[in-house]
C-alpha atoms as a PDB file:
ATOM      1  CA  UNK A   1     -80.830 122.224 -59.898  1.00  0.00           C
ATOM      2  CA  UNK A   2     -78.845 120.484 -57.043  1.00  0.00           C
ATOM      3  CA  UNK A   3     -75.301 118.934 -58.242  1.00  0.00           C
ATOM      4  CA  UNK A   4     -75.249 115.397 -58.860  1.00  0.00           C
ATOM      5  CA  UNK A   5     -79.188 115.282 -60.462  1.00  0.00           C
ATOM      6  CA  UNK A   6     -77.817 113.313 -63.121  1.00  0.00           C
ATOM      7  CA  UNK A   7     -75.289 110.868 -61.274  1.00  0.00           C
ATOM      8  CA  UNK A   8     -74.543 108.122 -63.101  1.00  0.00           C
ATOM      9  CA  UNK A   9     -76.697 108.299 -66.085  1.00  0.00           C
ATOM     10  CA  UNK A  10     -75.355 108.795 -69.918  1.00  0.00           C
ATOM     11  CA  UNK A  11     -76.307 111.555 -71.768  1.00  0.00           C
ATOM     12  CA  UNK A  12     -76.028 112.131 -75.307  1.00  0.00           C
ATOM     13  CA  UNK A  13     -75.908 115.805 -76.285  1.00  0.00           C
ATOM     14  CA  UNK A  14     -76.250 116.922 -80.057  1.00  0.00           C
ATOM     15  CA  UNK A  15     -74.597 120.160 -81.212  1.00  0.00           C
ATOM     16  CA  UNK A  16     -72.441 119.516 -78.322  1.00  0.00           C
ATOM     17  CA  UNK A  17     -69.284 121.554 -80.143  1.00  0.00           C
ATOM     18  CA  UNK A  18     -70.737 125.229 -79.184  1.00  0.00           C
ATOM     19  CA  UNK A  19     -73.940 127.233 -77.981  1.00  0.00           C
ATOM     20  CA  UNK A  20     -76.508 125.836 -76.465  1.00  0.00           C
ATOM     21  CA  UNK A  21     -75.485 121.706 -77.135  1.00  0.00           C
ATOM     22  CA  UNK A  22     -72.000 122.753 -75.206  1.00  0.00           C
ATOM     23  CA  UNK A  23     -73.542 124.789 -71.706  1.00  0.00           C
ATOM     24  CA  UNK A  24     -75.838 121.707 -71.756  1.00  0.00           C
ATOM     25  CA  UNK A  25     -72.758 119.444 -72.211  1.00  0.00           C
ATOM     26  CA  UNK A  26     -70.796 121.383 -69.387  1.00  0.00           C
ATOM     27  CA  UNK A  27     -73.995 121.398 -67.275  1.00  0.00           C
ATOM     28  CA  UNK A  28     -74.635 117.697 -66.989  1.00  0.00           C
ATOM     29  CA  UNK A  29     -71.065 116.819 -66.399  1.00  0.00           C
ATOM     30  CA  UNK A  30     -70.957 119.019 -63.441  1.00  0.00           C
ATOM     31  CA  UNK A  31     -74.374 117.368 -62.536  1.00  0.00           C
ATOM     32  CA  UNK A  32     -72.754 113.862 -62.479  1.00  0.00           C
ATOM     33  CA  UNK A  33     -73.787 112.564 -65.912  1.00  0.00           C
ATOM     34  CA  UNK A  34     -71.177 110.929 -68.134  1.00  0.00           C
ATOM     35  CA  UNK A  35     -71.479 113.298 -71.274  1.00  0.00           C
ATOM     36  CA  UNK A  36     -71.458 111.607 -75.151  1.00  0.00           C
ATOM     37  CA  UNK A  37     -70.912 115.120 -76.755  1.00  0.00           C
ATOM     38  CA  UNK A  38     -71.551 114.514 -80.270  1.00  0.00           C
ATOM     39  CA  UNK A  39     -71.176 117.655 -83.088  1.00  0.00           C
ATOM     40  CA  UNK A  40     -70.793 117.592 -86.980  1.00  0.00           C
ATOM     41  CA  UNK A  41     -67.113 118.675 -86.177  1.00  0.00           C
ATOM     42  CA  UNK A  42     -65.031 116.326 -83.928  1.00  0.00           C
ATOM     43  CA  UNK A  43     -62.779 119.252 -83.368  1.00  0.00           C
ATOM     44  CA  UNK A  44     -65.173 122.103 -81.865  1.00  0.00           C
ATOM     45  CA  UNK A  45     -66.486 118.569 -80.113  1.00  0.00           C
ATOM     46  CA  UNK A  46     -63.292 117.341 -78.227  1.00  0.00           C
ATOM     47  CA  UNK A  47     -62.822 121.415 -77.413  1.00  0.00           C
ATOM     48  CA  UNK A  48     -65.972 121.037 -75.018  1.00  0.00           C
ATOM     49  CA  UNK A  49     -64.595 117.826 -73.662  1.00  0.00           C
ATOM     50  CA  UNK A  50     -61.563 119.955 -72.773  1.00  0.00           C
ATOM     51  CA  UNK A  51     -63.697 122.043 -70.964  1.00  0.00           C
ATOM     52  CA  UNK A  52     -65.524 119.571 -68.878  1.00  0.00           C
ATOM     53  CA  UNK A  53     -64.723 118.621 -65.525  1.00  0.00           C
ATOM     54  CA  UNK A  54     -62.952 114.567 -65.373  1.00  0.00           C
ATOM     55  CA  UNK A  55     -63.010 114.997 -69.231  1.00  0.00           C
ATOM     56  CA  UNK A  56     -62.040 111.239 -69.281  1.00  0.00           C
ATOM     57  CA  UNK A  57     -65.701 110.162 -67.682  1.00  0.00           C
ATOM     58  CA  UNK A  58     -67.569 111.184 -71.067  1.00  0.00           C
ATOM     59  CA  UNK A  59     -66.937 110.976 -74.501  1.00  0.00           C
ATOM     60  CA  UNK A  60     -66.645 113.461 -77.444  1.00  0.00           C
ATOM     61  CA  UNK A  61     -67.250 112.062 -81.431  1.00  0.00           C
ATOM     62  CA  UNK A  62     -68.167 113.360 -84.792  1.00  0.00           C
ATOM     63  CA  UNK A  63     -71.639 112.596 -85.848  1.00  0.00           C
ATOM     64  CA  UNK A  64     -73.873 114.296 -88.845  1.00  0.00           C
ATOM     65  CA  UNK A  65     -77.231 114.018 -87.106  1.00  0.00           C
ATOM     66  CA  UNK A  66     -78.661 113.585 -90.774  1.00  0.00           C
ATOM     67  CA  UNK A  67     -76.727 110.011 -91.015  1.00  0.00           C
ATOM     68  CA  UNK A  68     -78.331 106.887 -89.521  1.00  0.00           C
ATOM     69  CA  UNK A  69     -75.049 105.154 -89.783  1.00  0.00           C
ATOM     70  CA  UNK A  70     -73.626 108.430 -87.645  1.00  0.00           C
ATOM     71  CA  UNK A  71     -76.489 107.550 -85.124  1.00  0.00           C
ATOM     72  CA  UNK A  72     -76.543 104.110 -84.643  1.00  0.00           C
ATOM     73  CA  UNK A  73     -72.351 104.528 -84.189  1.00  0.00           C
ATOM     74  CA  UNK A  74     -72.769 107.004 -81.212  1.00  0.00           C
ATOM     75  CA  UNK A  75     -75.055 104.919 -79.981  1.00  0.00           C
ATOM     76  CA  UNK A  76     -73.052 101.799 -80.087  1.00  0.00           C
ATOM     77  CA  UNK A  77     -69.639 103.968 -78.666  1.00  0.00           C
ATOM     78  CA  UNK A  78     -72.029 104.758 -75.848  1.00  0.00           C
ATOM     79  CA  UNK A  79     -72.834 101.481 -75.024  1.00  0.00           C
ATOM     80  CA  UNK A  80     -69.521 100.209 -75.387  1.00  0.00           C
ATOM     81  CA  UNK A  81     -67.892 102.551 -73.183  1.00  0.00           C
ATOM     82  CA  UNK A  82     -70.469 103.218 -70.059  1.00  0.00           C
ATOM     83  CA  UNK A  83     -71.764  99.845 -70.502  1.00  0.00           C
ATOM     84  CA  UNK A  84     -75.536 100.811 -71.723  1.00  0.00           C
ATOM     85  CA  UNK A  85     -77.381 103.871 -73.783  1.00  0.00           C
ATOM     86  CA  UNK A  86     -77.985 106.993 -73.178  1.00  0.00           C
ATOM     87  CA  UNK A  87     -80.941 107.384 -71.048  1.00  0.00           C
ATOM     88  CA  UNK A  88     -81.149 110.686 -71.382  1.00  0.00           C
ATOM     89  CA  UNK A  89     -81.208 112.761 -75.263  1.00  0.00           C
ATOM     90  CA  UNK A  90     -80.991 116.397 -75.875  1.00  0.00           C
ATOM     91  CA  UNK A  91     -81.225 117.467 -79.967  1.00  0.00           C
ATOM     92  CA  UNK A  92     -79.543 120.667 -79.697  1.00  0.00           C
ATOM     93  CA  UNK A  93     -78.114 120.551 -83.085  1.00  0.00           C
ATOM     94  CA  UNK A  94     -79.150 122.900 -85.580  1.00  0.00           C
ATOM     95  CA  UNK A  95     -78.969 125.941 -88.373  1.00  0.00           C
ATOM     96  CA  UNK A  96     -80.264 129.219 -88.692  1.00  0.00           C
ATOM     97  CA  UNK A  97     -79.523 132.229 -90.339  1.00  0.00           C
ATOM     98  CA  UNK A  98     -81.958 135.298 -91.361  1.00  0.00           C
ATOM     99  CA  UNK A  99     -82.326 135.240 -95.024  1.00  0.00           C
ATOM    100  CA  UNK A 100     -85.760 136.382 -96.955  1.00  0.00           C
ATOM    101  CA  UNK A 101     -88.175 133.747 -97.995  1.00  0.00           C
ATOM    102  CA  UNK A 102     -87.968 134.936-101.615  1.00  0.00           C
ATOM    103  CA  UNK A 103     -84.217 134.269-101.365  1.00  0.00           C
ATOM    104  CA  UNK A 104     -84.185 131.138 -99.899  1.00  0.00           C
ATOM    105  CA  UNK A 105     -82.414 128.370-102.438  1.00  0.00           C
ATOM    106  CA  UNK A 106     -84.117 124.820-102.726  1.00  0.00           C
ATOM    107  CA  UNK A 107     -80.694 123.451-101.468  1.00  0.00           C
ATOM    108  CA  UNK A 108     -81.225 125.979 -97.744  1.00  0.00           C
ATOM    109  CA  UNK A 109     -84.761 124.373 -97.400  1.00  0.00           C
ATOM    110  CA  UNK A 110     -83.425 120.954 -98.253  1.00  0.00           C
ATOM    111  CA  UNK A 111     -80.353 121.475 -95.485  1.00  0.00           C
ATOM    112  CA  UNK A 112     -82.266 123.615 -93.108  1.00  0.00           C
ATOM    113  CA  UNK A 113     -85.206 120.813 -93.025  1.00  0.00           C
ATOM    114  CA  UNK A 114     -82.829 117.850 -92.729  1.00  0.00           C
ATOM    115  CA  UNK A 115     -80.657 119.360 -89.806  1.00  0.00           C
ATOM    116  CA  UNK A 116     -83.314 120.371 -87.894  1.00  0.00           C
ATOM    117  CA  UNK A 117     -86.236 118.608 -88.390  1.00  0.00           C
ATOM    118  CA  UNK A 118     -85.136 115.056 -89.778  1.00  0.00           C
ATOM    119  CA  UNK A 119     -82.128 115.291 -87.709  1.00  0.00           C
ATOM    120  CA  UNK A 120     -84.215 115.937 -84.462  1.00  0.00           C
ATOM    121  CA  UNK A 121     -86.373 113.336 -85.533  1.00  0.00           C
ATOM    122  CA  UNK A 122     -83.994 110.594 -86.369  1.00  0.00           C
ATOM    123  CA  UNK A 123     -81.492 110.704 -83.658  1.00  0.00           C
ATOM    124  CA  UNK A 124     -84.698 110.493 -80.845  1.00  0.00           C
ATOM    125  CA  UNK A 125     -86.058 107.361 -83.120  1.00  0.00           C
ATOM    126  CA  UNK A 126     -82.641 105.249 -82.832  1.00  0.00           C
ATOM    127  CA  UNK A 127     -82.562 106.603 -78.774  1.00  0.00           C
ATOM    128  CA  UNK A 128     -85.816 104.940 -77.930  1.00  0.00           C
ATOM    129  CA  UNK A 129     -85.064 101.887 -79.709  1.00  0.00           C
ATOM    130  CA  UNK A 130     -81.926 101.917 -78.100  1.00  0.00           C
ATOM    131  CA  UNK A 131     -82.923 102.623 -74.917  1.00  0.00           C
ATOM    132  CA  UNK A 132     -86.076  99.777 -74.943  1.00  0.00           C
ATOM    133  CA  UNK A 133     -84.065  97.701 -76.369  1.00  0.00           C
ATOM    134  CA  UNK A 134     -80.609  97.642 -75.459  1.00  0.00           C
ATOM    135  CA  UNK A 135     -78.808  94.173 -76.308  1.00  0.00           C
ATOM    136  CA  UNK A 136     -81.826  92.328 -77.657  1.00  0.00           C
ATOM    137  CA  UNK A 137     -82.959  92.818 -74.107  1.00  0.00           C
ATOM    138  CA  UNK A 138     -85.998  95.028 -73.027  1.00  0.00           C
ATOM    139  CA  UNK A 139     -84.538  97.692 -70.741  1.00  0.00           C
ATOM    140  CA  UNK A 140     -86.138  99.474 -67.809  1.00  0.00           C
ATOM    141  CA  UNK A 141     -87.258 101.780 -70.626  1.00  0.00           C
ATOM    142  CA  UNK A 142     -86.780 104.807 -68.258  1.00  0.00           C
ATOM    143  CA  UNK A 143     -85.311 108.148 -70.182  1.00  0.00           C
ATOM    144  CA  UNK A 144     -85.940 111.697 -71.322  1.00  0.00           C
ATOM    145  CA  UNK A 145     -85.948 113.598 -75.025  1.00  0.00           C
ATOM    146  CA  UNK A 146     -85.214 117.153 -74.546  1.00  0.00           C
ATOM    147  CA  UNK A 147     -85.988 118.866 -78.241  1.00  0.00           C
ATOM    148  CA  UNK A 148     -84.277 122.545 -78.345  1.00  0.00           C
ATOM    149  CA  UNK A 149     -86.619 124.463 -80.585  1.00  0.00           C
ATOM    150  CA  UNK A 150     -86.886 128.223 -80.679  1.00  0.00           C
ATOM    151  CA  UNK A 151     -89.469 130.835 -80.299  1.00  0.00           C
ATOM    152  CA  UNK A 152     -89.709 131.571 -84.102  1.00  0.00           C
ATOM    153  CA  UNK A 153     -91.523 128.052 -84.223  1.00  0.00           C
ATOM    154  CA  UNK A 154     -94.442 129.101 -81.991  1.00  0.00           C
ATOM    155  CA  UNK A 155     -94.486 133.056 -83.434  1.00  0.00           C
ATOM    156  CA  UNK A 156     -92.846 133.127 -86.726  1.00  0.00           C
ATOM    157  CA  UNK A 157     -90.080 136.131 -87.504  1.00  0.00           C
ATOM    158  CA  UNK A 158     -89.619 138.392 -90.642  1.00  0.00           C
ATOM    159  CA  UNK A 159     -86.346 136.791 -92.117  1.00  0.00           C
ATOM    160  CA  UNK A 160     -86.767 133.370 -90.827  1.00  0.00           C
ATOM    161  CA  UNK A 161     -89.468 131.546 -92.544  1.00  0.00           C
ATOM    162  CA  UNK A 162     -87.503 128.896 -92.954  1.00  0.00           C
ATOM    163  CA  UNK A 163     -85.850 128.286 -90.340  1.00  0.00           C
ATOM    164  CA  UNK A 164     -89.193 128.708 -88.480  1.00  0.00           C
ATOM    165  CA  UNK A 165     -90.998 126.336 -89.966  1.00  0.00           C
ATOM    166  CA  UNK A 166     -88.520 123.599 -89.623  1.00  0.00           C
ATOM    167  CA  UNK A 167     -88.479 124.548 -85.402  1.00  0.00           C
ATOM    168  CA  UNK A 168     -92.621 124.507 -85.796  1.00  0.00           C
ATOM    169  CA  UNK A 169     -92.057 121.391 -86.764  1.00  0.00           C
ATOM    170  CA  UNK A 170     -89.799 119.996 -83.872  1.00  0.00           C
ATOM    171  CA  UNK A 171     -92.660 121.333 -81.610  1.00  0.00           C
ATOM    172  CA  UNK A 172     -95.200 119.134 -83.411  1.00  0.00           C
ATOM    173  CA  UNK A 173     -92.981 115.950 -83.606  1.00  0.00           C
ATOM    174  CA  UNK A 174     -91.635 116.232 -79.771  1.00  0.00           C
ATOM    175  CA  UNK A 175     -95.885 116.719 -78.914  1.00  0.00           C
ATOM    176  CA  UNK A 176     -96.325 113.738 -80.700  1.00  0.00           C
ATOM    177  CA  UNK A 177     -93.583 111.402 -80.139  1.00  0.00           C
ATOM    178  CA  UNK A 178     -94.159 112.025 -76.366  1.00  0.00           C
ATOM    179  CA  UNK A 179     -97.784 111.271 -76.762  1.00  0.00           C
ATOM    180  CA  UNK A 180     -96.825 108.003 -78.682  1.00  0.00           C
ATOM    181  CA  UNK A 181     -94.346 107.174 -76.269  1.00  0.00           C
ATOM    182  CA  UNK A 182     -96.658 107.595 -73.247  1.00  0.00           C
ATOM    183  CA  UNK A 183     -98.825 104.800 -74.056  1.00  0.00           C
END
């Protein structure tokens, strides 16, 4: 990918406080994007701000991913400080830890599930909107979702049933939404 690719744009990173969410957050800065990196803990989220190049052009805050009130907030800081949304998404965020199926507690489904599947699925719903309809005004509508997922949602793994099914389940929603959205 040439440098630059992203000048300009906003992008709004989930799980942006370690792993995958911060290399993507420390890849699009050095490609020119002004970074939103966004993580459950402001801390491990103003640490990758640290470690971005000009780490006054983006923007590091606390959001739960689970919270529409979290959402909507990130999304209004982004507008507020570049001036429009995001146009470009990635849903990094996420849990998983091997544990047997037979072990797994209602409360890991419940928290597993809304991380990674209604979190996925609620920040990209208040994006779009955002994005077609910044201001009360229809936008150029122009962006990109990028939904991290994992290989254990196409093939299943001993040990991760749960965590599996809730990345099977990204796949799905990100094949539909984008089929939704294309129309």
């Amino acid at each position: 990918m040439a440098s630059n690719d992203f000048g300009g744009q906003v992008a709004l990173v989930t799980g942006g406080g370690s792993g995958i969410g911060r290399f993507t957050c420390l890849k699009l800065a050095r490609d020119g994007a002004h970074v939103v990196v966004t993580d459950v803990s402001l801390e491990a989220a103003r640490q990758t701000l640290s470690m971005m190049p000009s780490p006054e052009d983006h923007l590091a805050l606390q959001m739960d991913v689970t919270r529409q009130s979290d959402v909507q907030g990130v999304i209004s800081a982004s507008q507020d400080r570049f001036g429009k949304p995001p146009s470009l998404l990635v849903n990094s965020a996420g849990i998983g830890l091997m544990a047997p199926f037979l072990d797994a507690t209602e409360e890991c489904i419940d928290k597993y599930t809304s991380i990674n599947l209604k979190g996925t699925m609620l920040v990209t719903q208040i994006f779009i909107k955002a994005l077609l309809h910044g201001d009360d005004e229809p936008s150029e509508g122009k962006g990109a979702v990028v939904n991290i997922s994992s290989m254990s949602g196409k093939t299943g793994l001993t040990g991760m049933a749960v965590y599996a099914s809730t990345k099977a389940g990204v796949i799905a929603f990100s094949k539909s939404c984008a089929a939704e959205m294309a129309r």
